[in-house]
N, C-alpha and C. Protein backbone atom coordinates (compact mmCIF):
# COMPACT_ATOMS: atom_id res chain seq x y z
N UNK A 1 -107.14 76.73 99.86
CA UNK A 1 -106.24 76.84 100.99
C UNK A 1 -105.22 75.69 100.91
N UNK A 2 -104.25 76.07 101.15
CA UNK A 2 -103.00 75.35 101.24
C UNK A 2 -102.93 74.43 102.35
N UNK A 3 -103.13 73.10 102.56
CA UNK A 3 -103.10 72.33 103.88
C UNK A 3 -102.03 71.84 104.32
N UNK A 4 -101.10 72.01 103.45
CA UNK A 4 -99.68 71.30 103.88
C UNK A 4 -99.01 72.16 104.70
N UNK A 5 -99.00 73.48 104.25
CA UNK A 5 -98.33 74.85 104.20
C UNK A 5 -98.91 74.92 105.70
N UNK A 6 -100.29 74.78 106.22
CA UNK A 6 -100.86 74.62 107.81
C UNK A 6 -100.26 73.84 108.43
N UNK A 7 -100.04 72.21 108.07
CA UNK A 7 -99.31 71.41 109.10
C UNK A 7 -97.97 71.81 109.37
N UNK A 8 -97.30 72.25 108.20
CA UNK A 8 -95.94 72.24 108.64
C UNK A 8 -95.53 73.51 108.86
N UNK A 9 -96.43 74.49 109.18
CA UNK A 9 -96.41 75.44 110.29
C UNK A 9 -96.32 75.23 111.65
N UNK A 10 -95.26 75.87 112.64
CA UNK A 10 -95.19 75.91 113.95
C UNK A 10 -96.27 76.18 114.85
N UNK A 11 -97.30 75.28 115.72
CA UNK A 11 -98.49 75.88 116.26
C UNK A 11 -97.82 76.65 117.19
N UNK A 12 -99.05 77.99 117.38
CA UNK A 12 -99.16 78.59 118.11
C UNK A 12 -99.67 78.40 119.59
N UNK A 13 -100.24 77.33 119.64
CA UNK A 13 -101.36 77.62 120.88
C UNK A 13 -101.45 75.74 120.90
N UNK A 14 -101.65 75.22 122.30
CA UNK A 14 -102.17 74.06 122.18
C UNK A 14 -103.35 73.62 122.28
N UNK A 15 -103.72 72.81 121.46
CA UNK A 15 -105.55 72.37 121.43
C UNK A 15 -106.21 72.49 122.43
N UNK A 16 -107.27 72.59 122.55
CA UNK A 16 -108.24 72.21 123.29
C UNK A 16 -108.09 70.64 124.55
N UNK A 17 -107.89 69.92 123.92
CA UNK A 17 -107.38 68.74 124.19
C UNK A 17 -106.29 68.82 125.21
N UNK A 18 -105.52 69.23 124.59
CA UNK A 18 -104.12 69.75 125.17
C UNK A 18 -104.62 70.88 126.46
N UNK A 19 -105.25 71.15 126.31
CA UNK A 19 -105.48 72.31 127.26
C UNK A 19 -106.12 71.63 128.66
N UNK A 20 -107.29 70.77 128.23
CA UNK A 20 -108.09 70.20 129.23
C UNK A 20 -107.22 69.34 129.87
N UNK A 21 -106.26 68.35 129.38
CA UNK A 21 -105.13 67.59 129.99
C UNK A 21 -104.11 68.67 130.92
N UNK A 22 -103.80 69.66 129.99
CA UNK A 22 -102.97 70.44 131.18
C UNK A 22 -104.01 70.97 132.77
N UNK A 23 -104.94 71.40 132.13
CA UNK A 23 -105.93 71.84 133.35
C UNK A 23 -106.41 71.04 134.49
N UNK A 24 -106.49 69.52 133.89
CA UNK A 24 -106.49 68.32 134.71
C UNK A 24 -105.29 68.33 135.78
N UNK A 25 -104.01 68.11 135.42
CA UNK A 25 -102.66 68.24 135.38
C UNK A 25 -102.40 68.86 136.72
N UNK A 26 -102.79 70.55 136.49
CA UNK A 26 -102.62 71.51 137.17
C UNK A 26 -103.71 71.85 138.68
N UNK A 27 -104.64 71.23 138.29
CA UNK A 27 -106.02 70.81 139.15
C UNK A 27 -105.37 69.89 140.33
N UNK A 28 -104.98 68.76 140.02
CA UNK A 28 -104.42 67.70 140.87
C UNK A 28 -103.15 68.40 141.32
N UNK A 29 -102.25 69.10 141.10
CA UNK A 29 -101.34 70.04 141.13
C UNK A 29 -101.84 70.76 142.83
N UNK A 30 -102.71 71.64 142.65
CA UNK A 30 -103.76 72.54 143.47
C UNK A 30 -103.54 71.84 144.77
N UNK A 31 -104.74 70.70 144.43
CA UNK A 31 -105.26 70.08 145.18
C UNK A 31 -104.10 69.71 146.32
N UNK A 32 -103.06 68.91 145.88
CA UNK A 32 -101.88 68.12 146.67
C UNK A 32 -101.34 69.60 147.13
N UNK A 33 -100.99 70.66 146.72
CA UNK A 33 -100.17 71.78 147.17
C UNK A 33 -100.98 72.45 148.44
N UNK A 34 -102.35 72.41 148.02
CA UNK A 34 -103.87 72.96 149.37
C UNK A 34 -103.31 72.04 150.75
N UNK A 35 -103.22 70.77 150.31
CA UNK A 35 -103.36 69.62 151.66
C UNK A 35 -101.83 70.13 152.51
N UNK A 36 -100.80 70.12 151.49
CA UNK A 36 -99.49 70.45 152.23
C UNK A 36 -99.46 71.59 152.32
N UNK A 37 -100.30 72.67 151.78
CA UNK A 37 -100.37 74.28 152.80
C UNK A 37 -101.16 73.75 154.42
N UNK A 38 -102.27 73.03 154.22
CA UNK A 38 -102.99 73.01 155.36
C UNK A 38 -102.19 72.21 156.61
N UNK A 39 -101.80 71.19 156.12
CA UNK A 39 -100.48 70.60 156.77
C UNK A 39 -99.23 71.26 157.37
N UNK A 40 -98.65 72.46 156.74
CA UNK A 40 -97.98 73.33 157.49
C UNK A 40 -98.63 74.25 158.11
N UNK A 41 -99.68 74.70 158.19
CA UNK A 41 -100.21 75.27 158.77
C UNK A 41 -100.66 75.15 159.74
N UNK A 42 -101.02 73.73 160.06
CA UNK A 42 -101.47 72.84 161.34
C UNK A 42 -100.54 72.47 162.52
N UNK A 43 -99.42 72.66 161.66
CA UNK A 43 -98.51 71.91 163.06
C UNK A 43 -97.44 73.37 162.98
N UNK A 44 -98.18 74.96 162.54
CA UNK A 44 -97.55 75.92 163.15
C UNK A 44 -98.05 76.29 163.99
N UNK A 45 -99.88 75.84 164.13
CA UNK A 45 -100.61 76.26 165.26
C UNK A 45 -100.64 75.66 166.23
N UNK A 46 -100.01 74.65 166.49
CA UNK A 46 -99.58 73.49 167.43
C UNK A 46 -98.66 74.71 168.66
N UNK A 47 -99.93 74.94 169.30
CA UNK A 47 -98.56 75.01 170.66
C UNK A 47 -98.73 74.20 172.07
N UNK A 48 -97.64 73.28 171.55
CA UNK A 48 -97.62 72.18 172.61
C UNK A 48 -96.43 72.64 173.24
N UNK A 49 -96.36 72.29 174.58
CA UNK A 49 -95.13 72.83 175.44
C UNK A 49 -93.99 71.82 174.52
N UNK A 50 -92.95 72.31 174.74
CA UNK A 50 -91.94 71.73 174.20
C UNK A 50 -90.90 70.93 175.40
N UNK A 51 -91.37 71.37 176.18
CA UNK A 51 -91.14 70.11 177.63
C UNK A 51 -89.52 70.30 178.15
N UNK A 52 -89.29 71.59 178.24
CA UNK A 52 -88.10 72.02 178.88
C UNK A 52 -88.59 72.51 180.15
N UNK A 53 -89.51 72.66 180.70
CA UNK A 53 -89.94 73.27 182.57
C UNK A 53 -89.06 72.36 183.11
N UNK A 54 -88.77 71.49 182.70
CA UNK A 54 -87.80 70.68 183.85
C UNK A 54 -86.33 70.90 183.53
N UNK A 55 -85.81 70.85 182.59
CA UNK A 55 -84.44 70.88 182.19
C UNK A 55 -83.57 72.54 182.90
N UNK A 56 -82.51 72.54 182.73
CA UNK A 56 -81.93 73.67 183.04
C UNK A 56 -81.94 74.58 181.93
N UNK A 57 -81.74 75.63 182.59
CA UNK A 57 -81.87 77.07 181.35
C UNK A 57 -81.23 76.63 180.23
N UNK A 58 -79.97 76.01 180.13
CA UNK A 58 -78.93 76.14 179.32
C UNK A 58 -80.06 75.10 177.84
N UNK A 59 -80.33 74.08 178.39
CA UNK A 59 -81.22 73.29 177.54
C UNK A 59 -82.84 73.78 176.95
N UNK A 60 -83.01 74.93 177.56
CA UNK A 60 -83.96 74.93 177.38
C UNK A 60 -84.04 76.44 176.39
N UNK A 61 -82.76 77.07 176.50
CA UNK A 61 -82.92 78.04 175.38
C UNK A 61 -82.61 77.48 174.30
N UNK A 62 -81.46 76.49 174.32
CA UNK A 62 -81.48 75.75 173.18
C UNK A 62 -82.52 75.00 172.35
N UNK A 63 -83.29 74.38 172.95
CA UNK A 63 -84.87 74.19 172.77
C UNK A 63 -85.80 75.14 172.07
N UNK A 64 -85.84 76.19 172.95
CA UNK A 64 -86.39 77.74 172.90
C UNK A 64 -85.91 78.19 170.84
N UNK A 65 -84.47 78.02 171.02
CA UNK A 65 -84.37 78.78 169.83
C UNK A 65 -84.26 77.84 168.66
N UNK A 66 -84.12 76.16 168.80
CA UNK A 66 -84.78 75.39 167.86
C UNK A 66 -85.84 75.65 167.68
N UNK A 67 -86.96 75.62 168.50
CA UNK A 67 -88.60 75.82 168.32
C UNK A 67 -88.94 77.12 166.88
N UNK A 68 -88.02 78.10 167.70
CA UNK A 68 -88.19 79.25 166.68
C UNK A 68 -87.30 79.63 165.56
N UNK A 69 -86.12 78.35 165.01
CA UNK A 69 -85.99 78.53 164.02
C UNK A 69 -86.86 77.31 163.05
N UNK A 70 -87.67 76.36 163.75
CA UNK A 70 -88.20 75.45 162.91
C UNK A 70 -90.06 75.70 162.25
N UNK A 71 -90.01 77.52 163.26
CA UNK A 71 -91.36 77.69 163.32
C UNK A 71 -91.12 78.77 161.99
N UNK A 72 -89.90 79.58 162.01
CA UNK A 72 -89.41 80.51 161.05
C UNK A 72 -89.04 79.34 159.57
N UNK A 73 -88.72 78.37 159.58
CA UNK A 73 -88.78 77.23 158.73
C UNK A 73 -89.80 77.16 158.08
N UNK A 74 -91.01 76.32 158.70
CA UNK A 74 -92.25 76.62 158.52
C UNK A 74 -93.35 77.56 157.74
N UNK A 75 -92.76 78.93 158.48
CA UNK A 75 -93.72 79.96 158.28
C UNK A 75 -92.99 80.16 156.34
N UNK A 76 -91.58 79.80 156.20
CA UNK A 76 -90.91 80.04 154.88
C UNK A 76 -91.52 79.12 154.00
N UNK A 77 -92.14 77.97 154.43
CA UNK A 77 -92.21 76.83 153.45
C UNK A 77 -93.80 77.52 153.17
N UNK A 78 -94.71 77.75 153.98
CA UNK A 78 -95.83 77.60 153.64
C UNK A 78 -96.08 79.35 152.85
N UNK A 79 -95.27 80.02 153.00
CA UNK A 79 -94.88 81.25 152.18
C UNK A 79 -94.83 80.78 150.68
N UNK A 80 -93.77 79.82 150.35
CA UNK A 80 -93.67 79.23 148.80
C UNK A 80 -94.69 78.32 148.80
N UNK A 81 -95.12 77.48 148.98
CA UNK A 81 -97.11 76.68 148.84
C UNK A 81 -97.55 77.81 148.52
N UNK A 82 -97.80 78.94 148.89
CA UNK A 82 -99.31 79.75 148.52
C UNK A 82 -98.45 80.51 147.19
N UNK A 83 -97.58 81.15 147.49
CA UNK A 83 -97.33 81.16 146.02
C UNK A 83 -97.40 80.25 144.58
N UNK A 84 -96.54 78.94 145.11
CA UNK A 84 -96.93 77.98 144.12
C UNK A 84 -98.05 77.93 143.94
N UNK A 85 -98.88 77.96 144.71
CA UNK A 85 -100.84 77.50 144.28
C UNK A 85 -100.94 78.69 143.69
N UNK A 86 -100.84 80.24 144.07
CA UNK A 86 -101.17 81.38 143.05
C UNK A 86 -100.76 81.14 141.33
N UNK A 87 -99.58 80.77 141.25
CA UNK A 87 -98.94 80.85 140.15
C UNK A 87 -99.55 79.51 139.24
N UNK A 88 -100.22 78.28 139.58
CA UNK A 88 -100.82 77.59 139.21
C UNK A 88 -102.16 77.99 138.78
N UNK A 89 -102.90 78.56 139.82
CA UNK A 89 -104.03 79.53 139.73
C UNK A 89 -103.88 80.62 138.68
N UNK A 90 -102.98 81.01 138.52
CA UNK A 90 -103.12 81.90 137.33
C UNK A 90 -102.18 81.02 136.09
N UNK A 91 -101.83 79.99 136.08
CA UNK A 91 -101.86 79.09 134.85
C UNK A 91 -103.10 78.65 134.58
N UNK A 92 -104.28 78.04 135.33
CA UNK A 92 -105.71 77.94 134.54
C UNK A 92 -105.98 79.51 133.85
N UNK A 93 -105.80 80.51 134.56
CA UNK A 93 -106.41 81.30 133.68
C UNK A 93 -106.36 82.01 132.26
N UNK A 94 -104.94 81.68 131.78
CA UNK A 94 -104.14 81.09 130.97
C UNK A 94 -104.55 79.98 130.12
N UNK A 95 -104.95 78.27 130.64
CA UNK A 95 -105.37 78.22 129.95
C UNK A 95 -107.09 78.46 129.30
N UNK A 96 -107.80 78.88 130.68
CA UNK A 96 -108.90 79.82 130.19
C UNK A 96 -109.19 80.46 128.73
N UNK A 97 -107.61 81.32 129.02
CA UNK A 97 -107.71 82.60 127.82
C UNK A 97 -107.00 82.04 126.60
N UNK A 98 -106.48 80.57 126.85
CA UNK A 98 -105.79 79.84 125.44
C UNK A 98 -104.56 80.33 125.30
N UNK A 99 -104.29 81.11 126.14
CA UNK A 99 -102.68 81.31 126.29
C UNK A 99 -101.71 80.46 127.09
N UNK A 100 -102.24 79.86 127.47
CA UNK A 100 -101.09 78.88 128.09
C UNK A 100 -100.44 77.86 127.43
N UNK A 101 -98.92 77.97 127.89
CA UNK A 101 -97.85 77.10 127.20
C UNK A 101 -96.99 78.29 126.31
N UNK A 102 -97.49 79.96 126.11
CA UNK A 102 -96.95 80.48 124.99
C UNK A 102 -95.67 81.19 125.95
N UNK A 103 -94.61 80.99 125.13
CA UNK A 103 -93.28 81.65 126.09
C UNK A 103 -93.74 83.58 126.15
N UNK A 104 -93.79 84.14 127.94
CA UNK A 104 -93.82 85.34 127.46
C UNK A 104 -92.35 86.12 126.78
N UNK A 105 -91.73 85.96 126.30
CA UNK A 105 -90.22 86.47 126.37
C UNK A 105 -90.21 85.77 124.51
N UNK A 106 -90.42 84.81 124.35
CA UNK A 106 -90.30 84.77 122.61
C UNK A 106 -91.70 84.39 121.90
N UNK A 107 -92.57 84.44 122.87
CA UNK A 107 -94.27 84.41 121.69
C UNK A 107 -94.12 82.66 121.28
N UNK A 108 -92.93 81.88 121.66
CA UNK A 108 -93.08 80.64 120.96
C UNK A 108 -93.74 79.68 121.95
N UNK A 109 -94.08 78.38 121.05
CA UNK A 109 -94.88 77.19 122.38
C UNK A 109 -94.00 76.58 122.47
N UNK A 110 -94.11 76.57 124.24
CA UNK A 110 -93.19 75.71 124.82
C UNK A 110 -93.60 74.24 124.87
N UNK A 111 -92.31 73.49 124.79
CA UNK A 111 -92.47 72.01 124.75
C UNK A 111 -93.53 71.40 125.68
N UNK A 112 -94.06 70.45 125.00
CA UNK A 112 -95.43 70.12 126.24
C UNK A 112 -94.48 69.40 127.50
N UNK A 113 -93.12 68.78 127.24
CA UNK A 113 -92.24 68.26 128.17
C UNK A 113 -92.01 69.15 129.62
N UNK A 114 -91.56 70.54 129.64
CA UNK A 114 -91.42 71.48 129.90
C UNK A 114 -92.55 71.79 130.98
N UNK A 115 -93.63 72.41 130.20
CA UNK A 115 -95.00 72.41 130.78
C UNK A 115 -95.81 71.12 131.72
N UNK A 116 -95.50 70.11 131.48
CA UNK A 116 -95.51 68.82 132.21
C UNK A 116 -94.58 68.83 133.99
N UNK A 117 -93.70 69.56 133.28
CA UNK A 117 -92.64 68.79 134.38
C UNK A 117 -92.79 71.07 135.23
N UNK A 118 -93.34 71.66 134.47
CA UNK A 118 -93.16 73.01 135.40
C UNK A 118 -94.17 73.83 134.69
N UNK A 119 -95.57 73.03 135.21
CA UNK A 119 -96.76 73.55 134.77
C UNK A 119 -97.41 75.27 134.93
N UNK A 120 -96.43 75.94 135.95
CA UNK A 120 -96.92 77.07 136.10
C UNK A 120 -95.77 77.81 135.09
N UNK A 121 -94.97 77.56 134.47
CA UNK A 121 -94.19 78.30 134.20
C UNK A 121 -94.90 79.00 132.37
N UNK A 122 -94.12 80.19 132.60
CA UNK A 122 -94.38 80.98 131.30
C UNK A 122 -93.07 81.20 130.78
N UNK A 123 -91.78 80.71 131.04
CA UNK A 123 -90.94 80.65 129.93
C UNK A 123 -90.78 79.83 129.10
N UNK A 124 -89.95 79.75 128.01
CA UNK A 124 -89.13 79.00 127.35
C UNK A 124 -87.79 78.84 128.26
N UNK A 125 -87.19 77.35 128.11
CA UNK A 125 -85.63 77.28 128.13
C UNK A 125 -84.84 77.95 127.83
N UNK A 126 -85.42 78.17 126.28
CA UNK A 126 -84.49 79.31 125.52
C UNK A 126 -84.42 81.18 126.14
N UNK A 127 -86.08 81.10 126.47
CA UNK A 127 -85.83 82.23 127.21
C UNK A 127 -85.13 82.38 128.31
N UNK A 128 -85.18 81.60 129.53
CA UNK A 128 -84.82 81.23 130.89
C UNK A 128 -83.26 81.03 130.79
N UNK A 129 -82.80 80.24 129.47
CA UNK A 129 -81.42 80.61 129.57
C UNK A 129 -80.90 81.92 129.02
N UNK A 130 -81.34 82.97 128.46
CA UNK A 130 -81.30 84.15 127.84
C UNK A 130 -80.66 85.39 129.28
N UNK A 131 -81.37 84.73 130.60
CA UNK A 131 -81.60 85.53 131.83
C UNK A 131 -79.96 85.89 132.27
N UNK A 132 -79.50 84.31 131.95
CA UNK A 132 -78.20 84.41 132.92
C UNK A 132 -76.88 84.78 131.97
């Protein structure tokens, strides 16, 4: 067998090694994204008067319809958290199956830079700029 002809082949797949570091990575990832779902979630269930019974109408719809665009705020942010945690969640399984890091759109491995900095993702650059 040819051993040179192996190294200076393009890997396919990242080690084991590589894998358990990303899974680490993506774990602590989870974890911080869980606390700030539970965190928006806590202060949407918050119904504290918002303390307009005294003020005049005029102040208090204004109030009224801050409340409910910061609750419609809210309900948007913690919409993208559970996605982000899905899409992380199905990057372990990925690297589970030893597929993770492989671009779906060109079969190539993406830079571990890339994967570092946008651990759920399954493109390439090269692919991702291909889109627009």
């Amino acid at each position: 067998m040819n051993t040179e002809h192996i190294s200076n082949s393009p890997a396919t797949r990242y080690s084991d090694k590589e894998l358990e570091e990303f899974r680490e990575l993506i774990i602590g990832k989870i974890d911080a994204a869980r606390i700030e779902l539970d965190n928006l979630v806590a202060s949407m269930g918050n119904q504290y008067s918002n303390g307009t019974e005294d003020t005049s109408a005029a102040y208090s719809t204004l109030e009224d319809g801050a409340a409910t665009l910061e609750k419609e705020t809210m309900h948007q942010m913690a919409g993208r958290q559970k996605k982000f945690i899905e899409q992380l969640e199905a990057a372990l399984v990925r690297i589970e199956h030893k597929t993770y890091g492989v671009c779906r759109v060109t079969g190539k491995l993406i830079p571990k830079e890339r994967m570092r900095a946008v651990p759920h993702t399954t493109m390439s650059m090269e692919a991702k700029l291909r889109q627009y």
